[in-house]
Protein backbone atom coordinates (compact mmCIF):
# COMPACT_ATOMS: atom_id res chain seq x y z
CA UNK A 1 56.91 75.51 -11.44
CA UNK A 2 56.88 72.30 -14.21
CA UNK A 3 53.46 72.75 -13.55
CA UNK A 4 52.75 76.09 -14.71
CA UNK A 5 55.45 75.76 -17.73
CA UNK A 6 53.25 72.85 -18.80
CA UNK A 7 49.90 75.35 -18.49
CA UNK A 8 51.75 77.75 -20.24
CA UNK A 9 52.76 76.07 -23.25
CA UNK A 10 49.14 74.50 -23.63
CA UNK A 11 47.87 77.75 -23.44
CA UNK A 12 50.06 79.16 -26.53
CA UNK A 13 49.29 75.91 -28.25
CA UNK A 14 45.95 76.13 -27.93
CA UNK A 15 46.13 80.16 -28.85
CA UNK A 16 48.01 78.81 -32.15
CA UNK A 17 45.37 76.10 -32.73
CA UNK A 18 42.63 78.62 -33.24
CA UNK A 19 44.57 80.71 -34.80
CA UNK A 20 45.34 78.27 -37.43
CA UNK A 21 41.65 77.10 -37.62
CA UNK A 22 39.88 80.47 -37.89
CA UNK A 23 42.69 81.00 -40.70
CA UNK A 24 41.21 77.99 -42.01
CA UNK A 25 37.41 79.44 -41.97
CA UNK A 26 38.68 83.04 -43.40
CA UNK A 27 40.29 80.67 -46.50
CA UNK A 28 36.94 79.40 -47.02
CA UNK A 29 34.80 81.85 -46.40
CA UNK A 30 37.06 84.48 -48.70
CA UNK A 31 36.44 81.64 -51.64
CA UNK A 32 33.03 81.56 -51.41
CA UNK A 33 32.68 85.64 -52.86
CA UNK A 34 32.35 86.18 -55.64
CA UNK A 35 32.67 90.01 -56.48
CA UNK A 36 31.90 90.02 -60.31
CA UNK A 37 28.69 87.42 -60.19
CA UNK A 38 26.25 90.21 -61.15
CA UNK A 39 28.19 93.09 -61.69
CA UNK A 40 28.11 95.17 -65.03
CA UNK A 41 30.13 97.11 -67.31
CA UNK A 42 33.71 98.46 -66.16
CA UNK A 43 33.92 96.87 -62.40
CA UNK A 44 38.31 97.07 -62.81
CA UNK A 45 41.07 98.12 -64.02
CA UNK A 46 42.34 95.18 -64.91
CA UNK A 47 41.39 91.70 -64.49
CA UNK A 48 44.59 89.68 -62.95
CA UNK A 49 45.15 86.39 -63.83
CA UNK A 50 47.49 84.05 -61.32
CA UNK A 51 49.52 82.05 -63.64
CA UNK A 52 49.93 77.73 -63.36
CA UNK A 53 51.38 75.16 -65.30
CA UNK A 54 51.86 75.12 -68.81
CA UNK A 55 53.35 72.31 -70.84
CA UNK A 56 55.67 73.63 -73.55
CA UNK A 57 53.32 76.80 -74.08
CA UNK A 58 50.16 74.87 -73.74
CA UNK A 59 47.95 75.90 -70.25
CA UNK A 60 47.21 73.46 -67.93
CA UNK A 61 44.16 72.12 -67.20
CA UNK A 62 44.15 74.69 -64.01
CA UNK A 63 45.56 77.57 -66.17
CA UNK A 64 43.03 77.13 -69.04
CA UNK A 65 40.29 77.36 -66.12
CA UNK A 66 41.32 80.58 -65.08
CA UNK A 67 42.15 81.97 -68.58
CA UNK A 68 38.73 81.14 -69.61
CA UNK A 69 37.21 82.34 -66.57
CA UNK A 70 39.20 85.46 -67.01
CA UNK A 71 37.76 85.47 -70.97
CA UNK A 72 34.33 85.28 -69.77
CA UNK A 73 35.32 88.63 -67.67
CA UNK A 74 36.89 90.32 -70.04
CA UNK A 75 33.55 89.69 -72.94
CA UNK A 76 31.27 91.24 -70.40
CA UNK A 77 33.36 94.44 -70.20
CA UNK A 78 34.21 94.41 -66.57
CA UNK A 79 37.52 95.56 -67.29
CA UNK A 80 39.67 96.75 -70.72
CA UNK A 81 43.28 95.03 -69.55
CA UNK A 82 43.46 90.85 -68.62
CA UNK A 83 47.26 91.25 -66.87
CA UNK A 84 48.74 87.99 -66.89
CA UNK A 85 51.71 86.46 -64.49
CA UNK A 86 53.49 83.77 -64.37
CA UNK A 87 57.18 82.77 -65.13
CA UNK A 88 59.19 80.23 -66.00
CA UNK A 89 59.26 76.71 -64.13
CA UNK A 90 62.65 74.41 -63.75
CA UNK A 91 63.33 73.23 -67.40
CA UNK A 92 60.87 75.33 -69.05
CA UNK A 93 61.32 77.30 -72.02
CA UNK A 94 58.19 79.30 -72.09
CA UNK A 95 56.57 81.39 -69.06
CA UNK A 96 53.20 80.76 -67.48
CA UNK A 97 51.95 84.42 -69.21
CA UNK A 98 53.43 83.93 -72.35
CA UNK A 99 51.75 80.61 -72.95
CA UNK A 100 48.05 82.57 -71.58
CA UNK A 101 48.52 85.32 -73.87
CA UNK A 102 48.75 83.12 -76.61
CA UNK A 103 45.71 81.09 -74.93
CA UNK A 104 43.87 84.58 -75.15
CA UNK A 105 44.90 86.19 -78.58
CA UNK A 106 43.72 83.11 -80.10
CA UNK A 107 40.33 83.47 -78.51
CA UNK A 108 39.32 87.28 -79.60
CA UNK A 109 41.59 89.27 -76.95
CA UNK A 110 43.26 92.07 -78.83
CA UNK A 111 47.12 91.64 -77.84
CA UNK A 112 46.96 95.46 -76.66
CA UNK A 113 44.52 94.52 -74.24
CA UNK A 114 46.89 92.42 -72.63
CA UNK A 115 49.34 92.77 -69.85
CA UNK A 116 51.62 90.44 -68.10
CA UNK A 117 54.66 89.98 -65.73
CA UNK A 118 56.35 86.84 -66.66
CA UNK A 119 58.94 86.60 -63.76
CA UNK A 120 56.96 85.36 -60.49
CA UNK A 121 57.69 82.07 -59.95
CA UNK A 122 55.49 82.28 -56.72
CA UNK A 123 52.05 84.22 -55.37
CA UNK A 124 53.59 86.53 -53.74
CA UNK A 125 56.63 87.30 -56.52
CA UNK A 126 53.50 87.34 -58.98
CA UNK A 127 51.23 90.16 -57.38
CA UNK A 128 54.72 92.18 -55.84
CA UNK A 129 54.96 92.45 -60.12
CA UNK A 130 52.14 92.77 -61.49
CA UNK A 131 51.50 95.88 -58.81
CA UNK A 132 54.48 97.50 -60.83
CA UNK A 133 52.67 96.49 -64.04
CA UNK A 134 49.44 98.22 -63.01
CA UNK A 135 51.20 101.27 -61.65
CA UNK A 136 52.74 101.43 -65.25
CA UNK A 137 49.45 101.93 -66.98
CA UNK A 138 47.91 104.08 -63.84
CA UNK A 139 45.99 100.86 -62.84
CA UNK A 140 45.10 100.62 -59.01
CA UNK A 141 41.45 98.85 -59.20
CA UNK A 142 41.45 94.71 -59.90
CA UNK A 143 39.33 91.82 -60.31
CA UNK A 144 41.70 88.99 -59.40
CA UNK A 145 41.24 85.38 -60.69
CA UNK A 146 42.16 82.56 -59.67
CA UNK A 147 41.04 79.37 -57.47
CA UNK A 148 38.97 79.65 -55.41
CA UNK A 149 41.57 78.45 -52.34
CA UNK A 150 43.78 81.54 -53.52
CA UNK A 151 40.98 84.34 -53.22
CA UNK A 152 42.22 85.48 -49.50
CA UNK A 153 46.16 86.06 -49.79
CA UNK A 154 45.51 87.49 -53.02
CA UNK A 155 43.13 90.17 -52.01
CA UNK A 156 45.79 90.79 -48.86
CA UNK A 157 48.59 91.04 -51.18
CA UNK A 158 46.91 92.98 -53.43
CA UNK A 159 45.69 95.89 -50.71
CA UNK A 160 48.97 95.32 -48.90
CA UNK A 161 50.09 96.69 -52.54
CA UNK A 162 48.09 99.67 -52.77
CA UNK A 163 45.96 97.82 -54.48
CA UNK A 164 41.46 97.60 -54.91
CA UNK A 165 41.09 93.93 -54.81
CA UNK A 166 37.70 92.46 -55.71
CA UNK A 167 37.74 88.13 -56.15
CA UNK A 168 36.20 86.74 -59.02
CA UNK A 169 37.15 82.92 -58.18
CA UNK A 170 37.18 79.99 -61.23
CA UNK A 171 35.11 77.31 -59.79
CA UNK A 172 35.79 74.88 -62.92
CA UNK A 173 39.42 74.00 -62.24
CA UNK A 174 39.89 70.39 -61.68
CA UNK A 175 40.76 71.60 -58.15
CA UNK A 176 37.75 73.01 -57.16
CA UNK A 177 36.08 69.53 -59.06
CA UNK A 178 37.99 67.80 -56.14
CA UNK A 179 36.69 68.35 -52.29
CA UNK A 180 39.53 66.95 -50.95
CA UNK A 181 42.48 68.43 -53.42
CA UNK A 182 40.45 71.78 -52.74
CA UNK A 183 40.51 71.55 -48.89
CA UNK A 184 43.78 70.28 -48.72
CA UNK A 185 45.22 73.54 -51.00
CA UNK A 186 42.74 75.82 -48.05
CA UNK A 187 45.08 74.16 -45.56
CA UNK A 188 48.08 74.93 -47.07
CA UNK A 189 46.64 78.88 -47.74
CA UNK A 190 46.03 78.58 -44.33
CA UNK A 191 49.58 78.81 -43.50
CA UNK A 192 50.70 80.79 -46.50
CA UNK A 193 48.26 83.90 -46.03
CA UNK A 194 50.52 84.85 -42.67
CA UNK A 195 53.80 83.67 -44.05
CA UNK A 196 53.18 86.25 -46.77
CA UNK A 197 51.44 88.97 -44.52
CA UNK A 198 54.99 88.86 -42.70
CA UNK A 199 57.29 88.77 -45.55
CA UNK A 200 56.09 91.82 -46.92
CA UNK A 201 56.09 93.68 -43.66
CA UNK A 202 59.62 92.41 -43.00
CA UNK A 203 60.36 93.87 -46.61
CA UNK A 204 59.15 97.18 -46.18
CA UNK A 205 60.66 97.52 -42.80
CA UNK A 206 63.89 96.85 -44.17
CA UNK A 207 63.56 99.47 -47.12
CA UNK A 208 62.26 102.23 -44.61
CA UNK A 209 65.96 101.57 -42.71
């Protein structure tokens, strides 16, 4: 009987194991795409920036990454909205979005060409809003950017939303300049991409009672 408790439980660890390491592979291989490489002309709605740090309204070396990445998108046409998110962190007086609409304005992006949700103070809080946003202006296709580590739960969170997700990932964040800061963010992803796949299906469960 110990016997085949002890199989048993080796077999559900080992299940888990892979599990965990082909969610590993899915992180990676999802950050490798790159949906916007060679497109051209109007590929989105909207292109949808995930917010990061800012430092009294000035971007973070990760957030300036993805704001110009997201600038570079925007000059080729691939989309007429940049929808920024992002809100406030512990002690901070200015959001994530408000400080990258500033970034933006100042660099050539007409302010009505901007959108943003500046209450998320998380992934999934950031896309569950910025869905509303995009509803707003009849928005539904989206060319999401962010690291390249964040590619797969976004584009789940995004279809999970109603959502056409394509990845654009920024590839010149000083994350993705750092092999080991990069794959240790893929292992935490890893983890988060079901944590969040279960969230919002306990979520919506609960509103359909």
């Amino acid at each position: 009987m110990l016997r085949r408790v002890r199989r048993s439980l080796l077999q559900l660890v080992s299940i888990a194991l892979a599990g965990w390491v082909l969610n590993i592979a899915a992180v990676w291989w999802w950050s490798r795409r790159d949906d916007a490489a060679t497109a051209q002309g109007r590929i989105a709605d909207a292109i949808v920036v995930l917010g990061a740090a800012q430092y009294a309204g000035r971007p973070s070396p990760v957030l300036q990454a993805r704001l110009d990445h997201a600038l570079a998108l925007f000059q080729r046409d691939l989309a007429p909205y940049v929808l920024l998110t992002g809100g406030k962190g512990d002690g901070d007086t200015q959001s994530e979005a408000g400080a990258g609409r500033r970034y933006l304005v100042k660099r050539g992006v007409p302010d009505s060409a901007i959108l943003f949700e500046d209450e998320g103070r998380t992934t999934y809080a950031s896309m569950d809003n910025a869905a509303v946003r995009l509803r707003a202006v009849n928005g539904r296709e989206v060319l999401l950017v962010s690291d390249p580590f964040h590619m797969l739960r976004l584009s789940l969170l995004a279809r999970l939303h109603g959502l056409v997700p394509r990845a654009s990932p920024t590839r010149t964040s000083p994350i993705s300049a750092n092999p080991l800061l990069e794959f240790e963010y893929a292992v935490r992803e890893s983890l988060a991409v079901p944590a969040d796949v279960v969230r919002f299906v306990r979520e919506r469960t609960r509103a359909a009672r």
